[in-house]
C-alpha atoms as a PDB file:
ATOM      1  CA  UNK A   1     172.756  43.909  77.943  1.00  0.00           C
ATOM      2  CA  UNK A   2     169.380  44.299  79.104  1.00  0.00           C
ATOM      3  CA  UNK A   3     168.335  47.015  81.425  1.00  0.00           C
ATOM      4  CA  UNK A   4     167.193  46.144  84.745  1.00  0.00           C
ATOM      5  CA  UNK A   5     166.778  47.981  88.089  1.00  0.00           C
ATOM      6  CA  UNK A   6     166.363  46.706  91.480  1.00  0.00           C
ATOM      7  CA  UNK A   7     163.018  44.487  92.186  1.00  0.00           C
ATOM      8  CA  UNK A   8     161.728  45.917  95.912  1.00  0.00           C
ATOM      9  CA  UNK A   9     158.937  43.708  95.990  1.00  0.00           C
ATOM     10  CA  UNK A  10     160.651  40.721  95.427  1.00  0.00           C
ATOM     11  CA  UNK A  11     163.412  41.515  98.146  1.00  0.00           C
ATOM     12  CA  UNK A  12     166.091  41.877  95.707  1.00  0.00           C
ATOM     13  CA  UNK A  13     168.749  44.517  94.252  1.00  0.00           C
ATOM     14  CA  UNK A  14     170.679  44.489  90.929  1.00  0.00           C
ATOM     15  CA  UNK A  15     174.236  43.243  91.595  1.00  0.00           C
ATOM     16  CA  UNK A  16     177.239  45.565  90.054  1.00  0.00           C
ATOM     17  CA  UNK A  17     176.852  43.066  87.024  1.00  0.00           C
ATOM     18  CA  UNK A  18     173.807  44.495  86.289  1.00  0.00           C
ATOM     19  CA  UNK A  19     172.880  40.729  85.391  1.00  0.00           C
ATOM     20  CA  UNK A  20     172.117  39.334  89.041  1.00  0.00           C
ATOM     21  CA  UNK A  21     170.506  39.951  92.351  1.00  0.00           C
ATOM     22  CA  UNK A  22     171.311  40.179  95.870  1.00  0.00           C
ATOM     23  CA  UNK A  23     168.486  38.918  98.500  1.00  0.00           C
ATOM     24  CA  UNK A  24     168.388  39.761 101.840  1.00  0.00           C
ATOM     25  CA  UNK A  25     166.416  37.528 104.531  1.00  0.00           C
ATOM     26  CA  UNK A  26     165.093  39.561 107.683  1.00  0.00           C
ATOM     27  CA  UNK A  27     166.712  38.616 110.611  1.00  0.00           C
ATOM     28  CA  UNK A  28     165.689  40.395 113.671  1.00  0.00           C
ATOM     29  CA  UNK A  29     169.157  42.412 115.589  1.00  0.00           C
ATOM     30  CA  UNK A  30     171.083  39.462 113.526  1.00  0.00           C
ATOM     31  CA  UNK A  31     172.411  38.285 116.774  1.00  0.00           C
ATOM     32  CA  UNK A  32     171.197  34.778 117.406  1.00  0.00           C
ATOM     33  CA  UNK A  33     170.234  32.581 114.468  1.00  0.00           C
ATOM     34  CA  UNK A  34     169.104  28.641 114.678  1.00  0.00           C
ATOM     35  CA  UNK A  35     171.621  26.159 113.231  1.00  0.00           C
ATOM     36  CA  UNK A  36     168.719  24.867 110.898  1.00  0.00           C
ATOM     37  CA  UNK A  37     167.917  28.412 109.276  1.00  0.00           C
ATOM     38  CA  UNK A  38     172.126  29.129 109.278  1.00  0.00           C
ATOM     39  CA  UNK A  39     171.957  25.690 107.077  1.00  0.00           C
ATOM     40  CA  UNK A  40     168.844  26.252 105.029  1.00  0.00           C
ATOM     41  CA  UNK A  41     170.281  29.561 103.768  1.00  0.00           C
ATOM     42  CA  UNK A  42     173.752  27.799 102.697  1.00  0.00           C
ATOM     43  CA  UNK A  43     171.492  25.155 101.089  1.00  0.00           C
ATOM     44  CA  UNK A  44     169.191  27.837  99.164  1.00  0.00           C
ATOM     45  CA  UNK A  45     172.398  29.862  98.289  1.00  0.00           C
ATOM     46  CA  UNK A  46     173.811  26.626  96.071  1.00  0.00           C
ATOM     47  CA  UNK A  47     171.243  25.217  95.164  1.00  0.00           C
ATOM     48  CA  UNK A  48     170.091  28.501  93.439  1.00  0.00           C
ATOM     49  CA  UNK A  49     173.634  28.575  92.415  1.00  0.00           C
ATOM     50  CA  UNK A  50     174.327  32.039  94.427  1.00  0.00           C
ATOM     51  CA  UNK A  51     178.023  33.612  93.833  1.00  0.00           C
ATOM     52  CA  UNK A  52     178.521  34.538  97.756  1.00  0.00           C
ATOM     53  CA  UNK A  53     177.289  35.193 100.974  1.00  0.00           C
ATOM     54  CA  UNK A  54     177.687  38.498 102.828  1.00  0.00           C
ATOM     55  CA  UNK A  55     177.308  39.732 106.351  1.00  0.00           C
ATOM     56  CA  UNK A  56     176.245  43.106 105.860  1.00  0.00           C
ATOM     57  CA  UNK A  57     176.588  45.983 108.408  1.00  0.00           C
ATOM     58  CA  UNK A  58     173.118  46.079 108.699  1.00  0.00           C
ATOM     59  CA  UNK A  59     173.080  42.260 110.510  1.00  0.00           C
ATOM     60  CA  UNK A  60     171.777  40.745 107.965  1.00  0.00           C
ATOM     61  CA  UNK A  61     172.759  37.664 105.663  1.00  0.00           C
ATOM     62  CA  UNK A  62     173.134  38.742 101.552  1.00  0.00           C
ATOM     63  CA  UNK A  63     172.944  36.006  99.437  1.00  0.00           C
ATOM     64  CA  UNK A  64     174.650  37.037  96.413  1.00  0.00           C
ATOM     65  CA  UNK A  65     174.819  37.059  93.178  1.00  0.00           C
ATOM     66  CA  UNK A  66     171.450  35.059  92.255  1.00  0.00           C
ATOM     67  CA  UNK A  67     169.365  35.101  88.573  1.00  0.00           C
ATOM     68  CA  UNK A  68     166.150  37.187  88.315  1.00  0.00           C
ATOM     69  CA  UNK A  69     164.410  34.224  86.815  1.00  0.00           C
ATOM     70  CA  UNK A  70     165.465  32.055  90.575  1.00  0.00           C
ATOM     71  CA  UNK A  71     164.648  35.166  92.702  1.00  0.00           C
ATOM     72  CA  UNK A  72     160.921  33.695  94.206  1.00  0.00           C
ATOM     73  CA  UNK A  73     161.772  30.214  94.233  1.00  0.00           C
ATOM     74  CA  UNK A  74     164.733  30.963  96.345  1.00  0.00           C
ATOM     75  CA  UNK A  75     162.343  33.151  98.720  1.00  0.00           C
ATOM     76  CA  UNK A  76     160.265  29.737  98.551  1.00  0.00           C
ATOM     77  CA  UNK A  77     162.518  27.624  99.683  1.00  0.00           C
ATOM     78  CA  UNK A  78     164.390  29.975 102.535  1.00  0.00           C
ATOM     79  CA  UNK A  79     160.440  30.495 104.110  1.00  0.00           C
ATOM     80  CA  UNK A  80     161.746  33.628 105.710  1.00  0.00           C
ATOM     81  CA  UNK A  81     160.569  37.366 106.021  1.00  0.00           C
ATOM     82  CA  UNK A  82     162.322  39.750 103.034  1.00  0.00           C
ATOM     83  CA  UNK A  83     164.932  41.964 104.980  1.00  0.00           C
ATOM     84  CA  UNK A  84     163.687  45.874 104.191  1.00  0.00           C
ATOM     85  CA  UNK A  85     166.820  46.686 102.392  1.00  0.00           C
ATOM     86  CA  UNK A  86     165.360  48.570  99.910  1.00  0.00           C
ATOM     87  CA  UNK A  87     163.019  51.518  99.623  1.00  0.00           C
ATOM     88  CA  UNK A  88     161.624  54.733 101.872  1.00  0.00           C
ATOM     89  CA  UNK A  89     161.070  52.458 105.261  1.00  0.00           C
ATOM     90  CA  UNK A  90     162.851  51.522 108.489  1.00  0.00           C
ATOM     91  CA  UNK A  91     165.408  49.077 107.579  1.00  0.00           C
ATOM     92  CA  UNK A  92     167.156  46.027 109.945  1.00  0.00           C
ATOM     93  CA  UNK A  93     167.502  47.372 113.275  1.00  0.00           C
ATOM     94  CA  UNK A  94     170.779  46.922 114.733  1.00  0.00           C
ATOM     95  CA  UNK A  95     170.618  45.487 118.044  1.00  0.00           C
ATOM     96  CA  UNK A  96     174.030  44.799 120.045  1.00  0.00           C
ATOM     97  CA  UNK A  97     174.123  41.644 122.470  1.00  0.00           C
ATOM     98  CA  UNK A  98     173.713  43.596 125.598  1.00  0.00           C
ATOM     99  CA  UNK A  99     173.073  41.727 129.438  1.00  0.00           C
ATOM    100  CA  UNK A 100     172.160  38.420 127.628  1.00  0.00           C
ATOM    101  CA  UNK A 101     175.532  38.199 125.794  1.00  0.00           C
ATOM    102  CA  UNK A 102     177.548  41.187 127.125  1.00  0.00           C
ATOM    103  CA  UNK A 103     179.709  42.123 130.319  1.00  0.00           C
ATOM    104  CA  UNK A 104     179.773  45.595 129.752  1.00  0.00           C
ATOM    105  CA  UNK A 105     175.952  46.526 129.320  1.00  0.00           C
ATOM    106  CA  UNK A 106     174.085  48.668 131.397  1.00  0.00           C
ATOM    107  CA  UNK A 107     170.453  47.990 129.553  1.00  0.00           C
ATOM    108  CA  UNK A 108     168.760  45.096 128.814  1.00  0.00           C
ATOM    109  CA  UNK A 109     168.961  46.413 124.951  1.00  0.00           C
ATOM    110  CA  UNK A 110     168.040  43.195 122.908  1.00  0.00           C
ATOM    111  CA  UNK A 111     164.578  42.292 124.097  1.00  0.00           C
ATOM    112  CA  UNK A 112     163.697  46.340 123.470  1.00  0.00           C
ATOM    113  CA  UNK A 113     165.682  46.122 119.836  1.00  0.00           C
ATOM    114  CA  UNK A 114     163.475  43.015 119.172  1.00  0.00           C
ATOM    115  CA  UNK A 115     160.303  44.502 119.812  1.00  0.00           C
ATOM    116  CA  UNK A 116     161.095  47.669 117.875  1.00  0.00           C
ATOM    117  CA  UNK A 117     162.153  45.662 114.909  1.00  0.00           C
ATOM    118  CA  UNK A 118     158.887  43.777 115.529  1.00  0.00           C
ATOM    119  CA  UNK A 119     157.101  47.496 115.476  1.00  0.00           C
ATOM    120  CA  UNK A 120     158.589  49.364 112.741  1.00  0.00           C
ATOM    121  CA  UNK A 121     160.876  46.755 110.213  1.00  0.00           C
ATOM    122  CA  UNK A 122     159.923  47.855 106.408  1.00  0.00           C
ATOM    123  CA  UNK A 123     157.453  50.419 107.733  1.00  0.00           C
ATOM    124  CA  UNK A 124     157.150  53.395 105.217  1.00  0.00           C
ATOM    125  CA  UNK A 125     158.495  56.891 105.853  1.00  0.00           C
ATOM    126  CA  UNK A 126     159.325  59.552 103.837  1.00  0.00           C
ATOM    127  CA  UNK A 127     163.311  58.027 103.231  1.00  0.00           C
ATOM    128  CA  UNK A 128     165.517  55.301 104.639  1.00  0.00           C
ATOM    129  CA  UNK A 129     165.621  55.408 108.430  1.00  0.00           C
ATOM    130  CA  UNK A 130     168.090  53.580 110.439  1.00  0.00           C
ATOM    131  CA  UNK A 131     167.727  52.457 114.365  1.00  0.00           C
ATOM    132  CA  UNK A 132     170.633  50.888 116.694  1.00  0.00           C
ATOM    133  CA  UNK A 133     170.050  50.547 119.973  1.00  0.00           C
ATOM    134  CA  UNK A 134     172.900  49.476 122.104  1.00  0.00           C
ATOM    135  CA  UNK A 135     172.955  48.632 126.406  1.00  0.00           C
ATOM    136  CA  UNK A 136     175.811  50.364 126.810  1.00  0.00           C
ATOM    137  CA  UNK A 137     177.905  53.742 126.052  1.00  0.00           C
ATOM    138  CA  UNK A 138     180.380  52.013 123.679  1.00  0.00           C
ATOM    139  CA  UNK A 139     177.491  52.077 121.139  1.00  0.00           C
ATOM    140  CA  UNK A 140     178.278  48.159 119.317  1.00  0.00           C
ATOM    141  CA  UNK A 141     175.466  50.043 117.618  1.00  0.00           C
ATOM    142  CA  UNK A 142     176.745  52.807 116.176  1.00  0.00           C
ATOM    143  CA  UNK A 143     174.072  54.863 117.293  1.00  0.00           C
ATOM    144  CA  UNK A 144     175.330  58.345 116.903  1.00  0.00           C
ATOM    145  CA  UNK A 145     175.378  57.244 113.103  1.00  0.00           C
ATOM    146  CA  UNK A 146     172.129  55.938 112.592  1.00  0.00           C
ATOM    147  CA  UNK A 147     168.586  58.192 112.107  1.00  0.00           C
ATOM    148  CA  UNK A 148     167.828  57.203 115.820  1.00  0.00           C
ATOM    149  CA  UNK A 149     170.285  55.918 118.270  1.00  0.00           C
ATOM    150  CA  UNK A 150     169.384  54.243 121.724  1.00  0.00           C
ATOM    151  CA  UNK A 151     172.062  53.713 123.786  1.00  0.00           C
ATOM    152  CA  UNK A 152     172.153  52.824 127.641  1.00  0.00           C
ATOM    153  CA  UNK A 153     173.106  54.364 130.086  1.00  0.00           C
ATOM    154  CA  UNK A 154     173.269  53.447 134.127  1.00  0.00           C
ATOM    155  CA  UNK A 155     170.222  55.908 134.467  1.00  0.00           C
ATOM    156  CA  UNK A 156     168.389  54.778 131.091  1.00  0.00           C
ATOM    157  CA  UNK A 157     169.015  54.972 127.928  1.00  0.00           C
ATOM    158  CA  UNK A 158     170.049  58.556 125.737  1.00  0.00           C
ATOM    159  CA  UNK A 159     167.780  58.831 122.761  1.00  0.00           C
ATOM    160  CA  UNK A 160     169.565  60.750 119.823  1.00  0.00           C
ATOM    161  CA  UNK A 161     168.257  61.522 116.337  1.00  0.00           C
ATOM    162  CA  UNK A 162     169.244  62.374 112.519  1.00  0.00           C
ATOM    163  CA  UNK A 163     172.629  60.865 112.330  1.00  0.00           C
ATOM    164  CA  UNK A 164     173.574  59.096 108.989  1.00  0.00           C
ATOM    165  CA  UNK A 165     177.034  57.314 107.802  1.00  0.00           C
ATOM    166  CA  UNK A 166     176.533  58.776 104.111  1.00  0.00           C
ATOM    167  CA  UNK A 167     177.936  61.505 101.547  1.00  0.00           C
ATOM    168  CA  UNK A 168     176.273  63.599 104.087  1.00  0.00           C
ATOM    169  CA  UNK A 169     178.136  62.093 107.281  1.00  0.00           C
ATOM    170  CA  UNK A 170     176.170  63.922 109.800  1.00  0.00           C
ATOM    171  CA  UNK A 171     176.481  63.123 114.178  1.00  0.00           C
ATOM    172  CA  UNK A 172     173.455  62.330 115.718  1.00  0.00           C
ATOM    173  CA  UNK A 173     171.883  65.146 118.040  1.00  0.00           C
ATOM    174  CA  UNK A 174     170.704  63.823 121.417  1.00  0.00           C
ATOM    175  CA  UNK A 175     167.036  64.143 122.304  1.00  0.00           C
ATOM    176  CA  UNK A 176     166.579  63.303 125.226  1.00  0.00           C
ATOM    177  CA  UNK A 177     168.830  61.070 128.295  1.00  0.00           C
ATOM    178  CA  UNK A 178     167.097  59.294 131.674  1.00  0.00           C
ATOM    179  CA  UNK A 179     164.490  57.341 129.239  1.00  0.00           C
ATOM    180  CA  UNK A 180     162.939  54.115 131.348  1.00  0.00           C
ATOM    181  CA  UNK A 181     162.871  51.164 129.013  1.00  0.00           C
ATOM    182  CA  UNK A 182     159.216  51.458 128.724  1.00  0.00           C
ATOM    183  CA  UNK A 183     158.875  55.086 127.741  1.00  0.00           C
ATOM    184  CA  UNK A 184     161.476  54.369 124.569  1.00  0.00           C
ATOM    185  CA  UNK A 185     158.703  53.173 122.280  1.00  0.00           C
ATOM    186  CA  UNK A 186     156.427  55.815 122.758  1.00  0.00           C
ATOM    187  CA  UNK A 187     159.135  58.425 122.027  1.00  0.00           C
ATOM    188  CA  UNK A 188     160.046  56.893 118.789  1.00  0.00           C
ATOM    189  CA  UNK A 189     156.400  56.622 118.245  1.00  0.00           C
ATOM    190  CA  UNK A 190     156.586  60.817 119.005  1.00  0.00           C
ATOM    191  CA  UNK A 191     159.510  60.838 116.551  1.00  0.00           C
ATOM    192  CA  UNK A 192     158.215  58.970 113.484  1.00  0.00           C
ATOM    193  CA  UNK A 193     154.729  60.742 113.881  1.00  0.00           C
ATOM    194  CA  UNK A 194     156.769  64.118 113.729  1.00  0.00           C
ATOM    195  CA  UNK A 195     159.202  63.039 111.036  1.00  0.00           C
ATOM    196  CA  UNK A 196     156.016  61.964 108.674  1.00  0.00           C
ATOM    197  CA  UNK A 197     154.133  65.195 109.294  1.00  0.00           C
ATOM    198  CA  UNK A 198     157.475  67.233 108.621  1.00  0.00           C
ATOM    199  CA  UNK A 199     159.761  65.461 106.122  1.00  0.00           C
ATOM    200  CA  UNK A 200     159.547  66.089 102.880  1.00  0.00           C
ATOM    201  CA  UNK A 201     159.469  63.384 100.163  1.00  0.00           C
ATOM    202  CA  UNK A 202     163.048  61.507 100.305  1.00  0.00           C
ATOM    203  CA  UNK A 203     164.624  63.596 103.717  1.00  0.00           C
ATOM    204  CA  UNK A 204     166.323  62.256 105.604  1.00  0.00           C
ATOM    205  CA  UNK A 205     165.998  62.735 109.411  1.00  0.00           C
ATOM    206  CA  UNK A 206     169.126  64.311 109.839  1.00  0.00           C
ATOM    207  CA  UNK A 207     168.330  66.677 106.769  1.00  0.00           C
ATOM    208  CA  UNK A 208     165.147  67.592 108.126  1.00  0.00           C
ATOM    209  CA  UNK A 209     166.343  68.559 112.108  1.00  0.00           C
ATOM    210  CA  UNK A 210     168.881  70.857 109.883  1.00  0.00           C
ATOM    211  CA  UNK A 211     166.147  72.773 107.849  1.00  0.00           C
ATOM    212  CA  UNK A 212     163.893  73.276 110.255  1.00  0.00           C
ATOM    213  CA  UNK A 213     166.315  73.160 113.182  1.00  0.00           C
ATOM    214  CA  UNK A 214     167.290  71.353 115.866  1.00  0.00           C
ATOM    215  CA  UNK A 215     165.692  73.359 118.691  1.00  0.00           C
ATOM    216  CA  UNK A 216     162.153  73.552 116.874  1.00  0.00           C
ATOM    217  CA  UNK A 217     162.373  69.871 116.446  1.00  0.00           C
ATOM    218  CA  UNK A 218     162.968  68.705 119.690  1.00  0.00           C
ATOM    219  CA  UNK A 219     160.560  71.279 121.531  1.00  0.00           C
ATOM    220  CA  UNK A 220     157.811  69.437 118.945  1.00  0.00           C
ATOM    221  CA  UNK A 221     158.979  66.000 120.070  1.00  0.00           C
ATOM    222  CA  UNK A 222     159.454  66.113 123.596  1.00  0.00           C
ATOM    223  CA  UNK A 223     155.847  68.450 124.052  1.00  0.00           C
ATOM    224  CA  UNK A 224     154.146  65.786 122.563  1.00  0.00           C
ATOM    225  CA  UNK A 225     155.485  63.061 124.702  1.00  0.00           C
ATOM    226  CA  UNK A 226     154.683  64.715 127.870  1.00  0.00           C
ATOM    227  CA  UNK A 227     151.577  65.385 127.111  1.00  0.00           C
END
C-alpha cells in the first residue's frame, strides 16, 4: 500500500483507507446554503465518484471518500473556498441561527458569526482554534466547548475562552459578560494577539490559560482592551 498523509494545501485528508480523501468546502456558520451550490456539490461528489457525503459538527459538507489523482479537478468544478479543516488555524466557525431563524435568541449572533468567519477562517495560530458563537444561553453552539465561545445574553453577549471537546475535555473559562456586539471583535482581536505572543508551538488555548493561569491571562486580555 503506498504511504500517504493528509494533503493541507489541497483541502483534503487521508480517509481511514489510507487510499482516499475527504474534501471539505468552506461554508460560512453552515446555516443557509443556495439550492444551486447544495446541487453542484451532489453533482461534483458523483461525478468524481465520491463514497459519501457528511455533515460534520463543524457545519460543514465532507465529501467523502474521493481519489488523490481527482482531488483539484473536483475543487475545479465545486468553485468554492477550501473549508480550514486541517492545520494550526481557526477552523469553520459555528454560528447558530439566532433572531433571523430562532425564537429563543437574545443576540443577533449570525451576522457577527459571519463577519468573524470572514476575519479569521484558516488564519494561522500556534494550534487548532475553534469559535461558536450562539444568540442565546442554550449555546446551539457549544460554546463552553470550543477555544472561544460567544454566547448572548439579554445584556450582551459572555465571552469565554480555552474550552476544547478532546482527550483533554476541558470547560471553557468566561472572560468577560456585558460585551456590546461591536466591542466582540476587538476582544477576540485582544485574544488571538495574546494567544500568538504566549502559546507555544501546537497549545492549545485551553492548555495555555492552564500553564500560565487563568488569572494572569485574563488580567493581560482585558488590560489591553481597555486601553
Amino acid at each position: 500500500m503506498t504511504d500517504k498523509t493528509d494533503l493541507p494545501e489541497k483541502g483534503a485528508a487521508l480517509q481511514r483507507d489510507r487510499e482516499t480523501y475527504a474534501i471539505f468546502p468552506h461554508i460560512p456558520g453552515g446555516i443557509i446554503l443556495d439550492f444551486a451550490v447544495l446541487r453542484n456539490i451532489v453533482d461534483v461528489a458523483e461525478k468524481y465518484e465520491a463514497k459519501a457525503l457528511k455533515l460534520t459538527s463543524s457545519q460543514r459538507l465532507a465529501i467523502l471518500g474521493i481519489a488523490d489523482d481527482k482531488i483539484d479537478a473536483a475543487w475545479k468544478d465545486l468553485g468554492m473556498k477550501m473549508g480550514a479543516a486541517l492545520g494550526s488555524c481557526v477552523r469553520s466557525v459555528r454560528i447558530c441561527p439566532a433572531m433571523d431563524f430562532c425564537k429563543r435568541a437574545m443576540q443577533n449572533a449570525m451576522p457577527l458569526g459571519l463577519e468573524i468567519d470572514k476575519l479569521y477562517h484558516g488564519v494561522k495560530l500556534p494550534a487548532k482554534t475553534k469559535i461558536s458563537i450562539s444568540g442565546c444561553p442554550n449555546s446551539c453552539g457549544e460554546g463552553l466547548v470550543r477555544d472561544i465561545g460567544v454566547i448572548g445574553f439579554r445584556n450582551g453577549y459572555k465571552i469565554f475562552i480555552g474550552g476544547m471537546a478532546s482527550s483533554r475535555a476541558r470547560l471553557a473559562t468566561l472572560l468577560t459578560e456585558n460585551v456590546a456586539q461591536s466591542d466582540v471583535l476587538p476582544l477576540l482581536e485582544r485574544i488571538f494577539d495574546y494567544y500568538k505572543k504566549n502559546a507555544r508551538k501546537q497549545e492549545r488555548l485551553g492548555v495555555m490559560i492552564d500553564r500560565l493561569g487563568i488569572d494572569t491571562v485574563k488580567q493581560s486580555i482585558l488590560e489591553g482592551a481597555h486601553n
